[in-house]
C-alpha atoms as a PDB file:
ATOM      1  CA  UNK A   1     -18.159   2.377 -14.052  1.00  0.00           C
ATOM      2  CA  UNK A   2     -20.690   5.027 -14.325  1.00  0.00           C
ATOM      3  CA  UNK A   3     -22.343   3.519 -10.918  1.00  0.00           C
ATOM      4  CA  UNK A   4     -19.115   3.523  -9.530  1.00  0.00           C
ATOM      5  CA  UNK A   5     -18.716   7.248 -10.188  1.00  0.00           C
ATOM      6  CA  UNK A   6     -22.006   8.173  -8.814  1.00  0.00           C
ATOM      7  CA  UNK A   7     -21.113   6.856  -5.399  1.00  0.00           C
ATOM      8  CA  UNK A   8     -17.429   7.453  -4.941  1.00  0.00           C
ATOM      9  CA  UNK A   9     -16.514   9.165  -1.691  1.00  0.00           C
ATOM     10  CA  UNK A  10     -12.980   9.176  -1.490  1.00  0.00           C
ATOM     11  CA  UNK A  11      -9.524   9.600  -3.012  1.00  0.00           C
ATOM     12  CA  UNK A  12      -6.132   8.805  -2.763  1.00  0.00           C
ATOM     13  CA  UNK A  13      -3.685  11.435  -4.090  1.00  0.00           C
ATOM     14  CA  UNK A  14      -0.203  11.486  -1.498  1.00  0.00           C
ATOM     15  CA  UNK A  15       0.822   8.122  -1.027  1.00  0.00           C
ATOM     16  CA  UNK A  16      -0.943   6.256  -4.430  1.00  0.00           C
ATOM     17  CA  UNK A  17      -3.337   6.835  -6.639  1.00  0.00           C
ATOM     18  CA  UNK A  18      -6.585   5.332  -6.132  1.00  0.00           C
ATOM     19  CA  UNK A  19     -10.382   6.061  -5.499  1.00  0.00           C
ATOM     20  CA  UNK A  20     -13.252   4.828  -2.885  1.00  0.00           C
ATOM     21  CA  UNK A  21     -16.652   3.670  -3.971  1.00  0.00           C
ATOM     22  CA  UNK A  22     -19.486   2.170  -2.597  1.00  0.00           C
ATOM     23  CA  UNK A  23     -20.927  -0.052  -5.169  1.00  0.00           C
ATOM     24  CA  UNK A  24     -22.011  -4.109  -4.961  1.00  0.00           C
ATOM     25  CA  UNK A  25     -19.099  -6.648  -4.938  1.00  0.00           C
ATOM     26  CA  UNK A  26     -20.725  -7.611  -8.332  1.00  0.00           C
ATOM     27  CA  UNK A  27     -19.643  -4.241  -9.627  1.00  0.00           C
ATOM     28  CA  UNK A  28     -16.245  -4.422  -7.917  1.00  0.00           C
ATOM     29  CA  UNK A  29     -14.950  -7.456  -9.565  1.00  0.00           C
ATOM     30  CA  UNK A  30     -15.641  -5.440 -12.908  1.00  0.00           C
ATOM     31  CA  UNK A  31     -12.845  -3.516 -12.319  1.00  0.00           C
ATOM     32  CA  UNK A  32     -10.260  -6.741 -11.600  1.00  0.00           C
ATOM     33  CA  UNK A  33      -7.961  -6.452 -14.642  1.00  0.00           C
ATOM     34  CA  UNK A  34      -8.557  -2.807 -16.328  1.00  0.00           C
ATOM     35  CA  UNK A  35      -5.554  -1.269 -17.397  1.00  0.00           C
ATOM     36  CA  UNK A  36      -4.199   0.320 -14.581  1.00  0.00           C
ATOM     37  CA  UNK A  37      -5.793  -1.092 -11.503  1.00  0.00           C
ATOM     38  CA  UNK A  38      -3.544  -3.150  -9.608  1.00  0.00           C
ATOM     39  CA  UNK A  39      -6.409  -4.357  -6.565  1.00  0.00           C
ATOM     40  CA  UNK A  40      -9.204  -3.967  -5.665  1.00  0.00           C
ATOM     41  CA  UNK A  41     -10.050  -4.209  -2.130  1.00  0.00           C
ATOM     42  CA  UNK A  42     -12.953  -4.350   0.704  1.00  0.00           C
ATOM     43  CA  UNK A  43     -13.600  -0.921   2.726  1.00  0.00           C
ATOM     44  CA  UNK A  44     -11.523  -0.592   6.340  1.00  0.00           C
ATOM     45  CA  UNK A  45     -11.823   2.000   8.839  1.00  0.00           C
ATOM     46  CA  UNK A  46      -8.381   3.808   9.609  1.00  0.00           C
ATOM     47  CA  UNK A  47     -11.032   5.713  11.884  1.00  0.00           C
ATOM     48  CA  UNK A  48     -13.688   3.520  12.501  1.00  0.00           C
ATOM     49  CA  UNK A  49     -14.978   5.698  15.290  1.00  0.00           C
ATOM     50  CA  UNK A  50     -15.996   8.676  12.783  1.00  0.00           C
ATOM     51  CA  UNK A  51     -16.085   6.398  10.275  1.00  0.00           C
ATOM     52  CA  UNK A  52     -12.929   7.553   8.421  1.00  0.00           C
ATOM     53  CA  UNK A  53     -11.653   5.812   5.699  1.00  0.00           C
ATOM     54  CA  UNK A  54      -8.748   7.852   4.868  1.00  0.00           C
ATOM     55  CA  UNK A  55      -7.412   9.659   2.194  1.00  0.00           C
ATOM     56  CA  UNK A  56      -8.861  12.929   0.443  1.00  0.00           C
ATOM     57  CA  UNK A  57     -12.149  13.248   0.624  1.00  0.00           C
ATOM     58  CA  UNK A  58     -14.646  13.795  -2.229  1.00  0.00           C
ATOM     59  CA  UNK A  59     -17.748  15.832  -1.454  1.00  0.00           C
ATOM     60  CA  UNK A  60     -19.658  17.320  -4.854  1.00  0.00           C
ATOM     61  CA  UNK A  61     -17.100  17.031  -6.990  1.00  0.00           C
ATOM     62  CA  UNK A  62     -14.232  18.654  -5.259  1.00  0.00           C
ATOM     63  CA  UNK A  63     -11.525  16.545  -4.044  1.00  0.00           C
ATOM     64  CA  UNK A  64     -10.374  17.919  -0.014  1.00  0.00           C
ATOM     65  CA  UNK A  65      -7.269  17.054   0.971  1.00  0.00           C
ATOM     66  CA  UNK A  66      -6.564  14.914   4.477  1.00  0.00           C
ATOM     67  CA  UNK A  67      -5.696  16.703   7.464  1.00  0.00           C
ATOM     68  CA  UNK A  68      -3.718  14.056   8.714  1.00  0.00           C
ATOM     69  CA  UNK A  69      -0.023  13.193   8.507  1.00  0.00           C
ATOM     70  CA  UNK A  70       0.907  11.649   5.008  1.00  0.00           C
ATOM     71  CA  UNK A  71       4.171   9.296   4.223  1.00  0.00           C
ATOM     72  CA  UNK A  72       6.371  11.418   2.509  1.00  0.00           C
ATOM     73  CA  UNK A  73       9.615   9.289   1.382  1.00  0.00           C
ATOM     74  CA  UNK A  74      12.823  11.259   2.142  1.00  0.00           C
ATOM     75  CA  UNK A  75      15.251  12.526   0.154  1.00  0.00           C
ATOM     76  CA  UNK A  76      18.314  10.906  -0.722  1.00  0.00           C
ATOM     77  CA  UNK A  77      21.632  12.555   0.731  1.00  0.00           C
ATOM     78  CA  UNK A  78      25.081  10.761   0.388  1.00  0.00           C
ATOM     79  CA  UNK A  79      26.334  10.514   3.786  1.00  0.00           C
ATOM     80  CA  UNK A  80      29.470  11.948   5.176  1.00  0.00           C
ATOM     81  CA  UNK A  81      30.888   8.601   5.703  1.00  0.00           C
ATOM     82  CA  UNK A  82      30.953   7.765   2.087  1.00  0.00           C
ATOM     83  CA  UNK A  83      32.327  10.726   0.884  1.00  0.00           C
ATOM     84  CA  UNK A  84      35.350  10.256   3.080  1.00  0.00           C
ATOM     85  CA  UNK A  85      35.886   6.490   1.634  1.00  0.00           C
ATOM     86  CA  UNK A  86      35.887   8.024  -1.762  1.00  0.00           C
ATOM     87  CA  UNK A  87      38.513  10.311  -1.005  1.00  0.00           C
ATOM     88  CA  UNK A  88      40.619   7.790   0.572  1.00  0.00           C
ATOM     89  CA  UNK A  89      40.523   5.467  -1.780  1.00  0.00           C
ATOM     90  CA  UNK A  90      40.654   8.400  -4.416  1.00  0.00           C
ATOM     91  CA  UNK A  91      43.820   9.918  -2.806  1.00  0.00           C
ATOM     92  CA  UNK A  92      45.247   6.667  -0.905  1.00  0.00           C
ATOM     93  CA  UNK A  93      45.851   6.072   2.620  1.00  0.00           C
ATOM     94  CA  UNK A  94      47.952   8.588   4.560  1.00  0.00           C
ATOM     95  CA  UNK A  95      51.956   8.449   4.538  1.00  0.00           C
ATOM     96  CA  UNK A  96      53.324   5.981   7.274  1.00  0.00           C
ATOM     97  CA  UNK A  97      50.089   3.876   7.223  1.00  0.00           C
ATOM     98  CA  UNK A  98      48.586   0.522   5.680  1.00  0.00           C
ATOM     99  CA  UNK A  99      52.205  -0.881   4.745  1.00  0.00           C
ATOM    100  CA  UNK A 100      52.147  -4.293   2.775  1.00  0.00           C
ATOM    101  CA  UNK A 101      52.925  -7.407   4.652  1.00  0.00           C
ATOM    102  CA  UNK A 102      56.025  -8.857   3.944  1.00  0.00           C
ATOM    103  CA  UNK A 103      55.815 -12.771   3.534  1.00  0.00           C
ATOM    104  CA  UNK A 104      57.693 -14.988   5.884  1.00  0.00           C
ATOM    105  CA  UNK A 105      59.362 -16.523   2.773  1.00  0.00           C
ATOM    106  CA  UNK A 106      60.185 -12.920   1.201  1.00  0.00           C
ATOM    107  CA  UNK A 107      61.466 -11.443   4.693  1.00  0.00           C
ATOM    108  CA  UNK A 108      64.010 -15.025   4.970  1.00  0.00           C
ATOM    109  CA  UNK A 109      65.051 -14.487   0.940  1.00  0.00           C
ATOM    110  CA  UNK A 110      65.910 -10.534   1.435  1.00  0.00           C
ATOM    111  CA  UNK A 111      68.365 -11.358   4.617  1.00  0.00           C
END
């Protein structure tokens, strides 16, 4: 842990929580079933041009956010659509509309 500390060079703080580290694979699988670490996985490039791993970076002990564009899930609206169901079903369907079927049998009965 301590080694892992020494060399970490990123963080993840927007989309998950979770740190970069450059340590041996030895040291990796050390971390495989601690409470609270779901994987642990190789290093990939999102840049691999400048070498940019993404997320924040961490450069002497200060965490610096990402410049670029992080997934932000959306809020939740109802949409119009539903509203109106509710207050159709809520109120019933206008006069004049969405009669009941007679039966063939209950049309031949009533004449």
């Amino acid at each position: 842990m301590e080694e892992a500390k020494k060399n970490m060079y990123a963080f993840s703080t927007t989309t998950y929580t979770g740190f970069q580290c450059t340590v041996s694979e030895e040291t990796s699988e050390k971390f495989k079933g601690l409470p609270g670490v779901l994987w642990v996985l190789p290093d990939s490039y999102i840049d691999v041009k400048n070498k940019d791993y993404g997320g924040d970076k961490y450069i002497n002990g200060e965490i610096i956010p990402c410049k670029y564009p992080t997934y932000q899930p959306k809020q939740r609206k109802e949409s119009k659509s539903v509203n109106k169901r509710y207050e159709r079903r809520k109120d019933g369907p206008p006069a004049g509309q969405f009669r009941p079927k007679q039966s063939a049998s209950q049309s031949e009965s009533s004449s």
